[in-house]
N, C-alpha and C. Protein backbone atom coordinates (compact mmCIF):
# COMPACT_ATOMS: atom_id res chain seq x y z
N UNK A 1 -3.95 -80.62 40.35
CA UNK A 1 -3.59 -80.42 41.74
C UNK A 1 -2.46 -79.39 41.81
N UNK A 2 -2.68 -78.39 42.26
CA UNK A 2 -1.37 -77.54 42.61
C UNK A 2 -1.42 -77.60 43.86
N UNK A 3 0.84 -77.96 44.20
CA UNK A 3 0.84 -77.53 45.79
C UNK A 3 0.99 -76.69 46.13
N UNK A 4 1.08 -76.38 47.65
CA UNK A 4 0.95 -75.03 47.69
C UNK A 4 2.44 -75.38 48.85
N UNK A 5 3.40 -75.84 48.93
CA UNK A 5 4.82 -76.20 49.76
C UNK A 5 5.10 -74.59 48.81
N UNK A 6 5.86 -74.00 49.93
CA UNK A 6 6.60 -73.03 49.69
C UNK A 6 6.99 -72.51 48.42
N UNK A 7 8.18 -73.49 48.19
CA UNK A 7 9.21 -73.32 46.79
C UNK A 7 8.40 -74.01 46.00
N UNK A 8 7.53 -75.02 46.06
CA UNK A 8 7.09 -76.19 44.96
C UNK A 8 5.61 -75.14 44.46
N UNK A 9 5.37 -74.20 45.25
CA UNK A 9 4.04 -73.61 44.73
C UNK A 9 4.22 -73.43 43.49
N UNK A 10 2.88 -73.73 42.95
CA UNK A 10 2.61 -73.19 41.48
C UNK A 10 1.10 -72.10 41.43
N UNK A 11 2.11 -71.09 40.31
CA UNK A 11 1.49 -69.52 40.42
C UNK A 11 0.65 -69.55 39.42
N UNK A 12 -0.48 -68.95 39.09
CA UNK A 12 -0.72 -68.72 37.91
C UNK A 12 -0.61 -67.24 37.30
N UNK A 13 -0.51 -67.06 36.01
CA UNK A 13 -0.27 -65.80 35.51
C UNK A 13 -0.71 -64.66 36.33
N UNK A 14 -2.05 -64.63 36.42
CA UNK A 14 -2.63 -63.71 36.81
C UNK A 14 -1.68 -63.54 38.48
N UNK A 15 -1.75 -64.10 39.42
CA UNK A 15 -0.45 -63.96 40.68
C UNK A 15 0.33 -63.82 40.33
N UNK A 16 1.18 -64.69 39.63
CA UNK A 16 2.61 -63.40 38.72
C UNK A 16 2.13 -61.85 38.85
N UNK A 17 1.39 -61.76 37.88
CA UNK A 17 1.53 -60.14 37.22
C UNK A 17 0.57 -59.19 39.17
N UNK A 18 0.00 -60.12 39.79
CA UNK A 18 -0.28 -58.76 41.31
C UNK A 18 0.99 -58.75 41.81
N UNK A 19 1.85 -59.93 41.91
CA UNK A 19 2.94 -60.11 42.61
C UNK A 19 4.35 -58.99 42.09
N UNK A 20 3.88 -58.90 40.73
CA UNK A 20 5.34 -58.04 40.28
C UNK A 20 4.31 -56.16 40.30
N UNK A 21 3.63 -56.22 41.21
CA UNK A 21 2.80 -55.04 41.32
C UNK A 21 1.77 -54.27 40.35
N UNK A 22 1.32 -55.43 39.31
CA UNK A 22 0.37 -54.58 38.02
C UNK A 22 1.10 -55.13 36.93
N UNK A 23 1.84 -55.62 36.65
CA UNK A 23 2.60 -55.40 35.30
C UNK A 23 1.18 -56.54 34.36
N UNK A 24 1.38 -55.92 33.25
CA UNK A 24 0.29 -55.95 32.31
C UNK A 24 0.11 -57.30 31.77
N UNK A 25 -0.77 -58.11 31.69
CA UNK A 25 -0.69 -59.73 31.06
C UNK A 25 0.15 -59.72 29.28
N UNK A 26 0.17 -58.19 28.78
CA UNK A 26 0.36 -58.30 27.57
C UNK A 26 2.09 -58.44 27.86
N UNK A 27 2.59 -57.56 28.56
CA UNK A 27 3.88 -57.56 29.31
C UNK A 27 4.89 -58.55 29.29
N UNK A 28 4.04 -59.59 30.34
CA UNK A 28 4.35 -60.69 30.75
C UNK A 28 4.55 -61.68 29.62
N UNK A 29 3.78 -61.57 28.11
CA UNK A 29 3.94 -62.78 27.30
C UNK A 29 5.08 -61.76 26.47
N UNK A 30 4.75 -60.67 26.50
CA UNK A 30 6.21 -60.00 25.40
C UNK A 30 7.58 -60.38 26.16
N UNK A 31 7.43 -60.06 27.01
CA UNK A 31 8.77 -60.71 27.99
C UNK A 31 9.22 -62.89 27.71
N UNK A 32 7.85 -63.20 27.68
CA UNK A 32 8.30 -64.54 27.26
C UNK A 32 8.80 -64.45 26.21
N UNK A 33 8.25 -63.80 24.84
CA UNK A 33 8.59 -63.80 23.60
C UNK A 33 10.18 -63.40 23.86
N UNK A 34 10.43 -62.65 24.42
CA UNK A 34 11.70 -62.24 24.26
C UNK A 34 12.79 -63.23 25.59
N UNK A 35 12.49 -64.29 25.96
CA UNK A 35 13.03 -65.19 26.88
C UNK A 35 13.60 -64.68 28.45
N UNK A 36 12.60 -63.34 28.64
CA UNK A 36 12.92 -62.93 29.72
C UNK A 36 12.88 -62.77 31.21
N UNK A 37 10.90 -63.70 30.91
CA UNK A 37 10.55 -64.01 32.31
C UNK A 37 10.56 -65.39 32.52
N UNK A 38 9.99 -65.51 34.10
CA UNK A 38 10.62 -66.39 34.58
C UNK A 38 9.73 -67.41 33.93
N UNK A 39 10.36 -68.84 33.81
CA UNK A 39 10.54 -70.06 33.26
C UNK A 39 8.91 -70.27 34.15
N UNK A 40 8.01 -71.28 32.92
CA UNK A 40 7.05 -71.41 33.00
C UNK A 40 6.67 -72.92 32.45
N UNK A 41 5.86 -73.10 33.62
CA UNK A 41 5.18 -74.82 32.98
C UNK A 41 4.06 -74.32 32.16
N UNK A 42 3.85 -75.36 30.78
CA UNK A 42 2.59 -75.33 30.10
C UNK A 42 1.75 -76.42 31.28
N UNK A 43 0.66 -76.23 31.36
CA UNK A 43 0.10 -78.03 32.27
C UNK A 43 -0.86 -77.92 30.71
N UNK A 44 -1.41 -79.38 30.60
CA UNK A 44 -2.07 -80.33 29.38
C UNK A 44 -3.00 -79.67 29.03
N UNK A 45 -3.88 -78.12 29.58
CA UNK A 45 -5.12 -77.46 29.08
C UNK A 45 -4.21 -76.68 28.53
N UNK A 46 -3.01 -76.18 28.30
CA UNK A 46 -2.54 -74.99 27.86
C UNK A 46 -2.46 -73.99 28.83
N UNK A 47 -2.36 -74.06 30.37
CA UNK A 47 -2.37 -72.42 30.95
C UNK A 47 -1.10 -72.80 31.63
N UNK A 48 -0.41 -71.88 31.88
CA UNK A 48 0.98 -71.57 32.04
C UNK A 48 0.82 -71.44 33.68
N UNK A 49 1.44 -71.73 34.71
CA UNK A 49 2.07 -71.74 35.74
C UNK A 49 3.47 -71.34 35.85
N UNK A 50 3.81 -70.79 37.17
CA UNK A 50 5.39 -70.29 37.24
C UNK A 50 5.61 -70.89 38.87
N UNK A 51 6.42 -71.43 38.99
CA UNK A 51 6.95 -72.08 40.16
C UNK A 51 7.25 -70.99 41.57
N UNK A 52 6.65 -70.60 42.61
CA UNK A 52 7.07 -69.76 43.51
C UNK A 52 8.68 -69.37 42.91
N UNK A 53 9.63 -71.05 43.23
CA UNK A 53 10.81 -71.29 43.66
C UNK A 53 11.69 -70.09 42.25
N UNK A 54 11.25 -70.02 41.05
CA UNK A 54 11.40 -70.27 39.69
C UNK A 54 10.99 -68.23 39.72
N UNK A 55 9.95 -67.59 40.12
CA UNK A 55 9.73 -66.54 40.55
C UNK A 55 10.52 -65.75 41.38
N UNK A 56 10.85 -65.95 42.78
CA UNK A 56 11.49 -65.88 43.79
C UNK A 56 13.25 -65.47 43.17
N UNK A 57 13.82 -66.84 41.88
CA UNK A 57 15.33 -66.58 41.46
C UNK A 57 15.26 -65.41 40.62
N UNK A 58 14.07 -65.33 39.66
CA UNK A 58 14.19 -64.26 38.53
C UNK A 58 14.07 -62.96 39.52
N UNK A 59 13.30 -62.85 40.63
CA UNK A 59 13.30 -61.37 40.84
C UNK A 59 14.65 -61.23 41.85
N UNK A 60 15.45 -61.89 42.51
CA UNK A 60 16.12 -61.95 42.83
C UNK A 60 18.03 -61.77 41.73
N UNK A 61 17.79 -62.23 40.62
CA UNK A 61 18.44 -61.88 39.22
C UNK A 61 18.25 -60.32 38.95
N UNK A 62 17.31 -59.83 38.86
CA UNK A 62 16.77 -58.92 38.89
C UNK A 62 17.10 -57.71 39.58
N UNK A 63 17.34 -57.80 41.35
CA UNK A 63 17.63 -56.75 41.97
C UNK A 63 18.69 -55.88 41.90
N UNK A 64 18.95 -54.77 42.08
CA UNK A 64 19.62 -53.72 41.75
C UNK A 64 20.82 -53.74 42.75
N UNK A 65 21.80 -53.68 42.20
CA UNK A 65 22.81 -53.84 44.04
C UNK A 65 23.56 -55.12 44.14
N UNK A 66 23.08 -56.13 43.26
CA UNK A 66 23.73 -57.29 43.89
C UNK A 66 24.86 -57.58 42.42
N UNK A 67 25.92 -57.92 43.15
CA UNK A 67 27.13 -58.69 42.22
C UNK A 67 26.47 -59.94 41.84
């Protein structure tokens, strides 16, 4: 069951990578390897989810401009 409440949404990879505009699925796991993207649930089949709420802080970490 994924909800779909705002902050509680859960993304899957593939919406990650349209959402950050294209960035490449290979990308996205080198960035895990290197502990850089955003924090991710395994669920019990093995596929990775990313929390809207959990998305939303990293690109916000992220922006250019902010103290």
């Amino acid at each position: 069951m994924v909800r779909n409440s705002a902050a509680g949404e859960l993304l899957t990879v593939r919406e990650v990578l349209e959402e950050l505009g294209g960035v490449s699925r290979r990308t996205f796991y080198r960035w895990r390897e290197l502990r850089s993207a955003p924090s991710c649930i395994r669920l019990p089949n093995g596929e990775l989810r990313v929390r809207r709420a959990a998305l939303d802080a990293w690109l916000a970490e992220r922006a250019e401009g902010t103290a």
